[in-house]
N, C-alpha and C. Protein backbone atom coordinates (compact mmCIF):
# COMPACT_ATOMS: atom_id res chain seq x y z
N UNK A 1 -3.89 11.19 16.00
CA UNK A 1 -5.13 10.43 16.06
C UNK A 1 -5.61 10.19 14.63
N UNK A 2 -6.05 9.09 14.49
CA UNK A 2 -6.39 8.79 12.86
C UNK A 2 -8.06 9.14 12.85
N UNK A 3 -8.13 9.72 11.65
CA UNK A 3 -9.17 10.22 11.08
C UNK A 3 -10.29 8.94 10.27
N UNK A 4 -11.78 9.53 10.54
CA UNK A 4 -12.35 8.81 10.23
C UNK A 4 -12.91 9.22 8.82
N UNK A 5 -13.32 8.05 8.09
CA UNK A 5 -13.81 8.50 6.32
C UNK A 5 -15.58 8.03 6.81
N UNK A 6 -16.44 8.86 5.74
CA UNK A 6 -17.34 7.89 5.59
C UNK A 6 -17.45 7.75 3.93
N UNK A 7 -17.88 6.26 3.74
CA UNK A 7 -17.83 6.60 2.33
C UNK A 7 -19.43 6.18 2.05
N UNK A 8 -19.61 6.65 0.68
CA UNK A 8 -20.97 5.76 0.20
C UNK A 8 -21.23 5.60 -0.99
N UNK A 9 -20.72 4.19 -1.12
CA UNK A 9 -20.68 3.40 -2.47
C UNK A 9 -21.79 2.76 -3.06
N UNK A 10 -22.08 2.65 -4.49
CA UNK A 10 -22.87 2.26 -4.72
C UNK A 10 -22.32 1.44 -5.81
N UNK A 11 -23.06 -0.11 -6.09
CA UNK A 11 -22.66 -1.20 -6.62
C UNK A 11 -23.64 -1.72 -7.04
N UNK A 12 -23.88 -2.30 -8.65
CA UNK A 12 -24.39 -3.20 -9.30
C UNK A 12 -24.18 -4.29 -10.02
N UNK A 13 -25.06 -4.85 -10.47
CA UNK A 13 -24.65 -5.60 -11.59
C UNK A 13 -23.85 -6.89 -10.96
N UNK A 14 -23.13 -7.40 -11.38
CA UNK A 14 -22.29 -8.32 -11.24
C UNK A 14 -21.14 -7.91 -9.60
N UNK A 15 -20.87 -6.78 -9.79
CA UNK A 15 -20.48 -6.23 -8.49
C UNK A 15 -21.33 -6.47 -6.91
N UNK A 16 -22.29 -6.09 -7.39
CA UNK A 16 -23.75 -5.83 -6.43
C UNK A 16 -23.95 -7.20 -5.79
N UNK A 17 -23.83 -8.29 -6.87
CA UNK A 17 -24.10 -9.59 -6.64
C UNK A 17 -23.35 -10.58 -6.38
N UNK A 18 -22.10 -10.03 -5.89
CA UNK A 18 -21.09 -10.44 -5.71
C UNK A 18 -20.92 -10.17 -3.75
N UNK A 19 -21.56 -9.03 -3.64
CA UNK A 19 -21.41 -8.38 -2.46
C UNK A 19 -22.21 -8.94 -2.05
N UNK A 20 -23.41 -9.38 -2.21
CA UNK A 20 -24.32 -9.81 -1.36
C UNK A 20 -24.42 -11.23 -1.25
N UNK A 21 -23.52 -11.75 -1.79
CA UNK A 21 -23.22 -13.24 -1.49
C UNK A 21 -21.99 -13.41 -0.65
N UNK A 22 -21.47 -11.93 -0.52
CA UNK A 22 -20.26 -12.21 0.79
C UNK A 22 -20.68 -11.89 2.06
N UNK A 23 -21.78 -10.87 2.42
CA UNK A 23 -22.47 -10.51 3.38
C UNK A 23 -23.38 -11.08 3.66
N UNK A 24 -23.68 -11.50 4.97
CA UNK A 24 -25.40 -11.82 5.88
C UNK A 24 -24.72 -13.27 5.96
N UNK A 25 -25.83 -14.11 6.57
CA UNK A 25 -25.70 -15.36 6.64
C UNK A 25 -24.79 -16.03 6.47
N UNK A 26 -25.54 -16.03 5.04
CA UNK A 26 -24.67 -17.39 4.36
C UNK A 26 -22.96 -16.73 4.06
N UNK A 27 -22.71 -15.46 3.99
CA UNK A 27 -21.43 -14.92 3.38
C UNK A 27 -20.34 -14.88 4.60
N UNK A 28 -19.23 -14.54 4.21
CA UNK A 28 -18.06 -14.54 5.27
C UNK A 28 -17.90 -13.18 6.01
N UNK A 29 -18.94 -12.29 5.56
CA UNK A 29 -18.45 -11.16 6.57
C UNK A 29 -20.64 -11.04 7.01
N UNK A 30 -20.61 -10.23 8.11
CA UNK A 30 -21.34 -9.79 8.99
C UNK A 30 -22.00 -8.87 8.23
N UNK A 31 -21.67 -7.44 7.62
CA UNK A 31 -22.01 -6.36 7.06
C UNK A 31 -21.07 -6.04 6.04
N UNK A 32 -21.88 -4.70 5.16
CA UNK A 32 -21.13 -4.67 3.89
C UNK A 32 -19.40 -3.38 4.38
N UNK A 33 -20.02 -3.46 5.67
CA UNK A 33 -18.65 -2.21 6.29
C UNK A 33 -17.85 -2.94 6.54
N UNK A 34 -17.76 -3.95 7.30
CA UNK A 34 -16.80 -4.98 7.24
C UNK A 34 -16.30 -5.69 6.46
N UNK A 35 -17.10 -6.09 5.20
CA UNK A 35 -16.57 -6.45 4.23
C UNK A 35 -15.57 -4.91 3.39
N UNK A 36 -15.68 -4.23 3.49
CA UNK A 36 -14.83 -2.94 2.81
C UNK A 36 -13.91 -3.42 3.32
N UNK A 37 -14.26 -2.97 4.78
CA UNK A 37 -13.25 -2.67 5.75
C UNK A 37 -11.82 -3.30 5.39
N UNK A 38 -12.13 -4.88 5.22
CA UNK A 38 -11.20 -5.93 4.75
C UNK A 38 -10.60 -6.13 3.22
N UNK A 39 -11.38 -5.24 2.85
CA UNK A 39 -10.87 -5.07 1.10
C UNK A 39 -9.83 -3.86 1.46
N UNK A 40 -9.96 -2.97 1.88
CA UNK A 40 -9.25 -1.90 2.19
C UNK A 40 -8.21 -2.34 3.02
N UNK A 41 -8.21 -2.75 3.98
CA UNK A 41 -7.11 -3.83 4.70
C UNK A 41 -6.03 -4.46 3.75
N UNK A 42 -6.74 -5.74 3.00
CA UNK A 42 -6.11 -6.84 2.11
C UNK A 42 -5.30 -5.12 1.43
N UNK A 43 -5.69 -4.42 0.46
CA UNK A 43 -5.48 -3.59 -0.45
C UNK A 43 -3.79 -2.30 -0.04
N UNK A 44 -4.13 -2.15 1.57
CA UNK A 44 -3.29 -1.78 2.18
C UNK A 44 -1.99 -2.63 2.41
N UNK A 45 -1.87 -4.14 2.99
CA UNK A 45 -1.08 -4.94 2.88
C UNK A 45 -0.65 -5.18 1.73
N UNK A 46 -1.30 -5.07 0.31
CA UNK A 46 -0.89 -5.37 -0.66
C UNK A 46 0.64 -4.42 -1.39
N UNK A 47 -0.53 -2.89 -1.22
CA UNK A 47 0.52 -1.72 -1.40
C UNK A 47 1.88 -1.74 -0.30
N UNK A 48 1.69 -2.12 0.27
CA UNK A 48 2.98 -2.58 1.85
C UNK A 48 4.15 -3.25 1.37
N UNK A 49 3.63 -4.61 1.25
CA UNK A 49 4.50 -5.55 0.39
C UNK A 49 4.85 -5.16 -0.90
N UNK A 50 4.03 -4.78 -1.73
CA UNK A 50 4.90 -3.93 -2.92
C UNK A 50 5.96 -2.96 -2.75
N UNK A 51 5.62 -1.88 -1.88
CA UNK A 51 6.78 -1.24 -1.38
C UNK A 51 8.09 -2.04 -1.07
N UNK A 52 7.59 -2.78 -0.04
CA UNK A 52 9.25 -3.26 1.11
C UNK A 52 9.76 -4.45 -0.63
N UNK A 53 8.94 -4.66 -1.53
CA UNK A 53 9.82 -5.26 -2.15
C UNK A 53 10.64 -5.02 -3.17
N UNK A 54 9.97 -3.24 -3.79
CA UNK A 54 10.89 -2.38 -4.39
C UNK A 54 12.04 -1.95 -3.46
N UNK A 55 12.17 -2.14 -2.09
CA UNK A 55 13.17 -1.20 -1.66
C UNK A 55 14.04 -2.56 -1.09
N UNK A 56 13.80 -3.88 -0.93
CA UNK A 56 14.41 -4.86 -0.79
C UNK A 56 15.12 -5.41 -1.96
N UNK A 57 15.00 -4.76 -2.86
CA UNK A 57 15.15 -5.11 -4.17
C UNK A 57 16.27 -4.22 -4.57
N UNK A 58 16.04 -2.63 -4.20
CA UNK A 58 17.13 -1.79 -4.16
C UNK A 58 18.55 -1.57 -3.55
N UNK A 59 18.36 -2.53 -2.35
CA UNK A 59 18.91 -2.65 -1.13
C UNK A 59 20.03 -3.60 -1.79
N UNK A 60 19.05 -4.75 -2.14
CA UNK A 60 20.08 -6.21 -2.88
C UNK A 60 21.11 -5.44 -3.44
N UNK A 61 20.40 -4.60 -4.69
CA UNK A 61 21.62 -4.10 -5.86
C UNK A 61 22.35 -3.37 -5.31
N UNK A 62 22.04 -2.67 -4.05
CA UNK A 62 23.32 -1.70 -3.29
C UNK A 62 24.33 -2.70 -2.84
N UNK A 63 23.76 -3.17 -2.11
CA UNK A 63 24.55 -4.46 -1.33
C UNK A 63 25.84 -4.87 -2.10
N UNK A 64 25.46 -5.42 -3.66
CA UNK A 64 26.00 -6.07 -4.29
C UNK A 64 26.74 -5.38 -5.45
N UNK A 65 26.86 -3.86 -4.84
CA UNK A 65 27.93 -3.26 -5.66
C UNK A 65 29.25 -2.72 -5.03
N UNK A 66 30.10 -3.02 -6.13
CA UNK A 66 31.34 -3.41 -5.59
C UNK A 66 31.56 -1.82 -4.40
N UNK A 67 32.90 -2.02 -3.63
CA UNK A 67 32.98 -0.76 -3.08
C UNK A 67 33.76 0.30 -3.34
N UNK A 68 33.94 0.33 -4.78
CA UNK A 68 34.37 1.50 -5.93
C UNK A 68 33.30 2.39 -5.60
N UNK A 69 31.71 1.73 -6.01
CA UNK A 69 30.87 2.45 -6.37
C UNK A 69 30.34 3.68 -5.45
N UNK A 70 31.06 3.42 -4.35
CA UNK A 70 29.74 4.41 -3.08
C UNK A 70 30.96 5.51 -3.29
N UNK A 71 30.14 6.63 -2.38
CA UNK A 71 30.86 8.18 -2.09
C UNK A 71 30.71 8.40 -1.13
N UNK A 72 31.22 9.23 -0.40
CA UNK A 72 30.68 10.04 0.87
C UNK A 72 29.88 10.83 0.76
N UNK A 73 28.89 10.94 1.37
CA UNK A 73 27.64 11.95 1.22
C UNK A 73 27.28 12.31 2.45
N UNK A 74 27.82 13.93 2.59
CA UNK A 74 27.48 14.08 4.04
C UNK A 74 25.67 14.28 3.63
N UNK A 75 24.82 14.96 4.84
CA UNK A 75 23.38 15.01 5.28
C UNK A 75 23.20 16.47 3.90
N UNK A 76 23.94 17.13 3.92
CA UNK A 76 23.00 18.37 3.44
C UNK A 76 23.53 18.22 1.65
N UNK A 77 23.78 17.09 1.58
CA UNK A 77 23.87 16.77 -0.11
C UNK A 77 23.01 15.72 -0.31
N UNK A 78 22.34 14.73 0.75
CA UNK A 78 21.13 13.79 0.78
C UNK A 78 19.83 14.91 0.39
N UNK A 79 19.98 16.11 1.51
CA UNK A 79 18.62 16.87 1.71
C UNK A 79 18.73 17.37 0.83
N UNK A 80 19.54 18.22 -0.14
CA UNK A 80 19.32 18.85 -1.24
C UNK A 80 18.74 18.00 -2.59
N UNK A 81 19.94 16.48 -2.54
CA UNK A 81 19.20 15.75 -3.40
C UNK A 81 17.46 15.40 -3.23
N UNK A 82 17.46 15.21 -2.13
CA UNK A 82 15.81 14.52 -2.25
C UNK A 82 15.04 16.07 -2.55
N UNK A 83 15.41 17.02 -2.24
CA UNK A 83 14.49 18.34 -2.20
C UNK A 83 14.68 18.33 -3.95
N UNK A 84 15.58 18.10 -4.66
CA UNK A 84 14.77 18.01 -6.49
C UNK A 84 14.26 17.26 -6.86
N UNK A 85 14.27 15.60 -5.94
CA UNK A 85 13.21 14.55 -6.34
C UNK A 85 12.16 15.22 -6.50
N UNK A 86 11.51 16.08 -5.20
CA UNK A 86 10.41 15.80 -5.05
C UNK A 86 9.29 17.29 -5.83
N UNK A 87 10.50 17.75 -6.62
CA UNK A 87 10.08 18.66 -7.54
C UNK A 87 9.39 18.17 -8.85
């Protein structure tokens, strides 16, 4: 079950006035939670696509190396390797 945050931000200046021309009425969102909400959203998709395009990117250069380059790697030489990555 996903967990809920509360946050409470505070904004001025050029920030402040920026926000309140995106909220109420005249602005594109309803409230200033919804407007987060969607910054945090956009911000999440952003980090997403950055990911899948470092690892689409990694994938290419695997792809495209010759088949000299690979080894056999059984499972408990993957798990050992990633267990010193993450040291």
């Amino acid at each position: 079950m996903s967990k809920t945050v509360t946050l409470n931000v505070r904004v001025s200046g050029a920030l402040g006035e920026h926000v309140t021309t995106n909220v109420g009425e005249d602005g594109a969102y309803e409230n200033i939670s919804e407007y987060v909400r969607d910054l945090i959203r956009r911000d999440k998709e952003r980090a997403d696509a950055e990911a899948f395009t470092r690892l689409k990117a990694e994938l290419t250069k695997a792809f495209a190396a010759p088949d000299s380059d690979y080894k056999p790697l059984g499972a408990e030489a993957v798990i050992k390797r990633n267990a010193r990555k993450r040291k």
